[in-house]
PDB file of N, CA and C in Angstrom:
ATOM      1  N   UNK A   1       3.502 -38.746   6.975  1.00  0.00           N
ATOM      2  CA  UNK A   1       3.007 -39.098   5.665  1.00  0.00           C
ATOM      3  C   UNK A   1       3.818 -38.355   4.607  1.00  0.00           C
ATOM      4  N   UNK A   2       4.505 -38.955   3.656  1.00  0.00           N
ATOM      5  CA  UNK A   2       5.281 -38.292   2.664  1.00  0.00           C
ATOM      6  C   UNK A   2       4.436 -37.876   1.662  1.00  0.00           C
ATOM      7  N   UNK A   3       4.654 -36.619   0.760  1.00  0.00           N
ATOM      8  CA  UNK A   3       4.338 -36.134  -0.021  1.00  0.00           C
ATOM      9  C   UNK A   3       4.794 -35.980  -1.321  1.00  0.00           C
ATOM     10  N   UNK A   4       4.498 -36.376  -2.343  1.00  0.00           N
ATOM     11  CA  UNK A   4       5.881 -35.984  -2.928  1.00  0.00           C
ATOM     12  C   UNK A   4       5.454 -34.759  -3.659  1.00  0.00           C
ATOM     13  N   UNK A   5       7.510 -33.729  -4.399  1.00  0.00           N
ATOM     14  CA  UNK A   5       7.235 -32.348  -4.056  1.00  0.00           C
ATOM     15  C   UNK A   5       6.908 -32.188  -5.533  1.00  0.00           C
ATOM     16  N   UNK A   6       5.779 -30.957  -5.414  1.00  0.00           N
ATOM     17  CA  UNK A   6       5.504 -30.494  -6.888  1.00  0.00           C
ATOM     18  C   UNK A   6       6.943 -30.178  -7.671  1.00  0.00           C
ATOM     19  N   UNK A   7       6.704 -30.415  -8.927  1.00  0.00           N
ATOM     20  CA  UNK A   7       8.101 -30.116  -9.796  1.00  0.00           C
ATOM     21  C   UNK A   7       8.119 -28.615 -10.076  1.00  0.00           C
ATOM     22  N   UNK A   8       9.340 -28.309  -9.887  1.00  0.00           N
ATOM     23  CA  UNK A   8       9.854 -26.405  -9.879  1.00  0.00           C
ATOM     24  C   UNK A   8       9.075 -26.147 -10.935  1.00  0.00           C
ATOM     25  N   UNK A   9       9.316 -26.834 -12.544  1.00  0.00           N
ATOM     26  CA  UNK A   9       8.191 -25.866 -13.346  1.00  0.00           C
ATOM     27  C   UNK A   9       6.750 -25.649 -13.352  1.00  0.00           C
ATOM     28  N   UNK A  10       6.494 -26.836 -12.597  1.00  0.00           N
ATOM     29  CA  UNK A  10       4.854 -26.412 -12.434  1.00  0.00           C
ATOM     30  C   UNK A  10       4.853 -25.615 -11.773  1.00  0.00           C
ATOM     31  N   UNK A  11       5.462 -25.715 -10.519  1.00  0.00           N
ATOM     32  CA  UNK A  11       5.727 -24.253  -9.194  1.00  0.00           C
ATOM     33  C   UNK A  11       5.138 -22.789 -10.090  1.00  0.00           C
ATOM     34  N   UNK A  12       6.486 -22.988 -11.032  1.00  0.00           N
ATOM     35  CA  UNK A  12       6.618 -21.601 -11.507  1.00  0.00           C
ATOM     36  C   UNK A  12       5.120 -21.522 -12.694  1.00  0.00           C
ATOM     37  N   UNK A  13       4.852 -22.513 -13.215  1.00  0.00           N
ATOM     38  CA  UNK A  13       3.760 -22.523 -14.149  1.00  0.00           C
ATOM     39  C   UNK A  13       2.583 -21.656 -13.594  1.00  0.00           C
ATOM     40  N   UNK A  14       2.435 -22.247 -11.958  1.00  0.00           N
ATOM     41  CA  UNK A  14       0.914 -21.949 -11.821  1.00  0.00           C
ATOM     42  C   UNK A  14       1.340 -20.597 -11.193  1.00  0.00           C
ATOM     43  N   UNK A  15       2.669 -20.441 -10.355  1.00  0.00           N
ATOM     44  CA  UNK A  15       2.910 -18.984  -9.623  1.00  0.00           C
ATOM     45  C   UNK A  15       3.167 -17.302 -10.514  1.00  0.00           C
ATOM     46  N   UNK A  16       3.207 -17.829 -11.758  1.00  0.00           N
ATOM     47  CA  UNK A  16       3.795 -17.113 -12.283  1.00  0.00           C
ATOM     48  C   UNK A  16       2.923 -15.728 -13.117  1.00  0.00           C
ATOM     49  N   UNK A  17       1.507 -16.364 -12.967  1.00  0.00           N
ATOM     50  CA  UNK A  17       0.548 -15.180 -13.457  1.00  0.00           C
ATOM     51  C   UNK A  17       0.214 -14.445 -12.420  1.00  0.00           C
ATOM     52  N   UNK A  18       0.553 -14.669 -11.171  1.00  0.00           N
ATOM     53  CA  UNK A  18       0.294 -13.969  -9.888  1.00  0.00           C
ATOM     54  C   UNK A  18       2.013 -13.294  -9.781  1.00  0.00           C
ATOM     55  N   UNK A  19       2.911 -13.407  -9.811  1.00  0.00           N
ATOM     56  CA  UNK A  19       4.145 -12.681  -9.473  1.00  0.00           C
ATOM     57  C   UNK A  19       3.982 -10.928 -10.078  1.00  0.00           C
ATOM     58  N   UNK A  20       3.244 -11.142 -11.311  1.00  0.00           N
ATOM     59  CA  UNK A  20       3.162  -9.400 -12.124  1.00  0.00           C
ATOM     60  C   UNK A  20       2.022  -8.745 -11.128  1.00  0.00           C
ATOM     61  N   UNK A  21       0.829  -9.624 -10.391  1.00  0.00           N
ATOM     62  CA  UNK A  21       0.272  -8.447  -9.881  1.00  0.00           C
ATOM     63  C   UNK A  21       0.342  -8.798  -8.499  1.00  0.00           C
ATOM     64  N   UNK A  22       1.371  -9.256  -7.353  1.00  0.00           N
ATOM     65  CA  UNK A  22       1.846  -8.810  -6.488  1.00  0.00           C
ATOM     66  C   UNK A  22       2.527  -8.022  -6.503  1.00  0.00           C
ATOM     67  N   UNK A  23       3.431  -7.766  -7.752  1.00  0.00           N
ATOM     68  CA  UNK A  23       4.184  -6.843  -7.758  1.00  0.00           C
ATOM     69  C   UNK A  23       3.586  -5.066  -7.700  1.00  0.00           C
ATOM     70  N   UNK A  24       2.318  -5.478  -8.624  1.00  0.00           N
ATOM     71  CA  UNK A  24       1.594  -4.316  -8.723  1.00  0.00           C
ATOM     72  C   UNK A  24       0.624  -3.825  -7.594  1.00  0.00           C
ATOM     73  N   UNK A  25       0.458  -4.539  -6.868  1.00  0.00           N
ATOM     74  CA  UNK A  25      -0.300  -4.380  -5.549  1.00  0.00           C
ATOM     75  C   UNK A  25       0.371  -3.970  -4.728  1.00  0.00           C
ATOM     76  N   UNK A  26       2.008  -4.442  -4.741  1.00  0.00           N
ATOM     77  CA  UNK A  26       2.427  -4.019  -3.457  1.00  0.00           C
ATOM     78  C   UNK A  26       3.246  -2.364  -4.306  1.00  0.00           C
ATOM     79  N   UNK A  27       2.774  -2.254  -5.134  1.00  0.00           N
ATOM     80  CA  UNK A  27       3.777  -0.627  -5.699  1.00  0.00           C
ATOM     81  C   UNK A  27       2.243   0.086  -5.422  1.00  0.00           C
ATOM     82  N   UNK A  28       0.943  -0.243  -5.308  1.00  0.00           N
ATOM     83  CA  UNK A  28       0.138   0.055  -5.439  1.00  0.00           C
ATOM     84  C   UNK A  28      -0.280   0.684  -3.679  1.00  0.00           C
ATOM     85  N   UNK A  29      -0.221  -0.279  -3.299  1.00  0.00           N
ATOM     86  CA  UNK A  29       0.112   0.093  -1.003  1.00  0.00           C
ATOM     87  C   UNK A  29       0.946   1.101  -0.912  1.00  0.00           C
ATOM     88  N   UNK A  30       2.109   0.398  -0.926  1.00  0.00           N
ATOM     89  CA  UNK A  30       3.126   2.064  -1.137  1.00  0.00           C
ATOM     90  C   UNK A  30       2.662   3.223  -1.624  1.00  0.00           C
ATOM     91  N   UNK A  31       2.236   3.526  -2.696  1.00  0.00           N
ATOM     92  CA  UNK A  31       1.823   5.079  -3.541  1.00  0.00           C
ATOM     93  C   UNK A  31       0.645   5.145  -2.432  1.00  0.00           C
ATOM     94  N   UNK A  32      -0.587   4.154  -2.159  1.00  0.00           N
ATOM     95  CA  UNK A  32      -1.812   4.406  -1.114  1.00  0.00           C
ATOM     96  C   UNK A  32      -0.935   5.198   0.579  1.00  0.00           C
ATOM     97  N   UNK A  33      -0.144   4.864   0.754  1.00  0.00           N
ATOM     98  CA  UNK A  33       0.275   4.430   2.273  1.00  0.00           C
ATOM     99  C   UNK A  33       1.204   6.425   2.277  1.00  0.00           C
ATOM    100  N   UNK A  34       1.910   6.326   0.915  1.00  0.00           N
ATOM    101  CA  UNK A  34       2.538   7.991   0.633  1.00  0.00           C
ATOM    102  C   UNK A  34       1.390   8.519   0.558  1.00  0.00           C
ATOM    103  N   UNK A  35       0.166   8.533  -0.279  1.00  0.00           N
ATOM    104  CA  UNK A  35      -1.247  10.061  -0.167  1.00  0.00           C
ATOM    105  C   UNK A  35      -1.603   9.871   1.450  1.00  0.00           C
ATOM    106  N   UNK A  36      -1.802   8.523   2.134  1.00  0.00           N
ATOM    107  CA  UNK A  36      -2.130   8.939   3.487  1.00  0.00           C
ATOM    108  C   UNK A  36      -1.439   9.796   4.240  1.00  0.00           C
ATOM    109  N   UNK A  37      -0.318   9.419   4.153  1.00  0.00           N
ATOM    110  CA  UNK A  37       1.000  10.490   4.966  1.00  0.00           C
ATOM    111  C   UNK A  37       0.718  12.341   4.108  1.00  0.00           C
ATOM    112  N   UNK A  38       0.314  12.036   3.370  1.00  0.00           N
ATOM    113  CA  UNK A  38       0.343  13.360   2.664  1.00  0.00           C
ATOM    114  C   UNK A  38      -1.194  13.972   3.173  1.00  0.00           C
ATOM    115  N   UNK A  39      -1.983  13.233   3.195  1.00  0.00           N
ATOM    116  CA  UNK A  39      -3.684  13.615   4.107  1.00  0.00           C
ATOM    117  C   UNK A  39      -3.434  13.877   5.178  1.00  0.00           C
ATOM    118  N   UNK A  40      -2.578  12.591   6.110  1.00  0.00           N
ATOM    119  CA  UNK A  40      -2.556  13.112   7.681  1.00  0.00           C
ATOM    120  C   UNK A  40      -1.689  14.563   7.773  1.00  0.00           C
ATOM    121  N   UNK A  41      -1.046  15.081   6.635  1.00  0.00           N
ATOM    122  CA  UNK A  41      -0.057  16.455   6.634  1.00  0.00           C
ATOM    123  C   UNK A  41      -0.813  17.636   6.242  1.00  0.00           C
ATOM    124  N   UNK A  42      -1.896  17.223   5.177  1.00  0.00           N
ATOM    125  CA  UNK A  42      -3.045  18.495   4.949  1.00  0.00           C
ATOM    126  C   UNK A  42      -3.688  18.796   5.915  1.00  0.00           C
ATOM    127  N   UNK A  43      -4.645  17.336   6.716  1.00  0.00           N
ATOM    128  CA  UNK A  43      -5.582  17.592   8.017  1.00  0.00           C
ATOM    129  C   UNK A  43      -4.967  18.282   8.998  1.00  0.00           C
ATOM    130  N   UNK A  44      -3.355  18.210   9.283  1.00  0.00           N
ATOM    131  CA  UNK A  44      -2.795  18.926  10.508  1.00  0.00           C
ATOM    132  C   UNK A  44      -2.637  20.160  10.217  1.00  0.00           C
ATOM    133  N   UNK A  45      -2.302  20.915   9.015  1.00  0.00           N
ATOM    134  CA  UNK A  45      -1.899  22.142   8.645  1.00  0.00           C
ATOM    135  C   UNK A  45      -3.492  22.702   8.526  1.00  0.00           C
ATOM    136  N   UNK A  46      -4.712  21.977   7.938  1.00  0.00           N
ATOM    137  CA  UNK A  46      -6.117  22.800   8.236  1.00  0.00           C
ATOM    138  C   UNK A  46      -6.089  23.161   9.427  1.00  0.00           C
ATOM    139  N   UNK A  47      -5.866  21.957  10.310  1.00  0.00           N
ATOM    140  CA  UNK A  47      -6.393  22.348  11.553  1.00  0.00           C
ATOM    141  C   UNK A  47      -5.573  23.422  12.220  1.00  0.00           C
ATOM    142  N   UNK A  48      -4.324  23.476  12.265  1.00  0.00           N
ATOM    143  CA  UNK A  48      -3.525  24.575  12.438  1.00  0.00           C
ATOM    144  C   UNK A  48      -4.636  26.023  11.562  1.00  0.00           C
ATOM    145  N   UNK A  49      -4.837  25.877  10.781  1.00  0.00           N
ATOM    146  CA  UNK A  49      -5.329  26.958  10.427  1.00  0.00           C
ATOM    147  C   UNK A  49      -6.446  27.443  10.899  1.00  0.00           C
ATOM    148  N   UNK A  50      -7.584  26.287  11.179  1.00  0.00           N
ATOM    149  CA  UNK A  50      -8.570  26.629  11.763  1.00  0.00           C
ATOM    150  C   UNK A  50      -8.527  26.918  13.164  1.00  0.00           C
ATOM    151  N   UNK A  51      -7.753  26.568  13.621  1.00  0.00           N
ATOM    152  CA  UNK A  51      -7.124  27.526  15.389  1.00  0.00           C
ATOM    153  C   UNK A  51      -7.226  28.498  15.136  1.00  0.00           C
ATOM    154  N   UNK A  52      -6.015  28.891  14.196  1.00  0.00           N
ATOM    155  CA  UNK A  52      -5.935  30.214  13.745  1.00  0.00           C
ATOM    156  C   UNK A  52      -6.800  31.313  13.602  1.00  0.00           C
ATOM    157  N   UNK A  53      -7.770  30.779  12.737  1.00  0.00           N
ATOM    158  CA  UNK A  53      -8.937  31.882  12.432  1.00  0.00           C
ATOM    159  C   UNK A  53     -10.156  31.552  13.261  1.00  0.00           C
ATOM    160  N   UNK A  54     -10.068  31.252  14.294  1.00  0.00           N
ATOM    161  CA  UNK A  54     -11.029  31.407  15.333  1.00  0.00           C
ATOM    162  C   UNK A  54     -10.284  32.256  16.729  1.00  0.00           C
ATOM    163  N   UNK A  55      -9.115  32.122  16.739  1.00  0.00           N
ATOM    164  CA  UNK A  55      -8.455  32.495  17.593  1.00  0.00           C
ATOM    165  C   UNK A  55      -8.692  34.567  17.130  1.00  0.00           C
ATOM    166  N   UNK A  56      -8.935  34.482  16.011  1.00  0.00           N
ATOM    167  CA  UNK A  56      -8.623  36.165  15.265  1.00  0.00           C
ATOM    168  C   UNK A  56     -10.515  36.270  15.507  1.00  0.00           C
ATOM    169  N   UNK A  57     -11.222  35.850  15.726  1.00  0.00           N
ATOM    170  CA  UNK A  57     -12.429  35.941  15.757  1.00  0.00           C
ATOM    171  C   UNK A  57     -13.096  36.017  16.935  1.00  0.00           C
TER     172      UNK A  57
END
């Protein structure tokens, strides 16, 4: 069954209020995805610590 194809400016008409906040969502994952890496690096260094001061106890 043929279709025929939407015209490029409508494409871009209706895609185009969504392109600014994919953009911002995906800068938004990234910065989320860097504090996780930075949590899973605090939780390991507590826990290193809390060895620590049970080990002195």
């Amino acid at each position: 069954m043929w279709v025929d194809p939407i015209p490029t400016a409508e494409v871009k008409e209706i895609c185009s209020p969504f392109v600014g906040k994919i953009a911002k969502l995906k800068e938004n994952i990234e910065r989320l995805e860097s504090m996780k890496s930075q949590v899973d690096d605090n939780i390991f260094t507590l826990n290193r610590q809390i060895e620590g001061l049970w080990q002195r106890m």
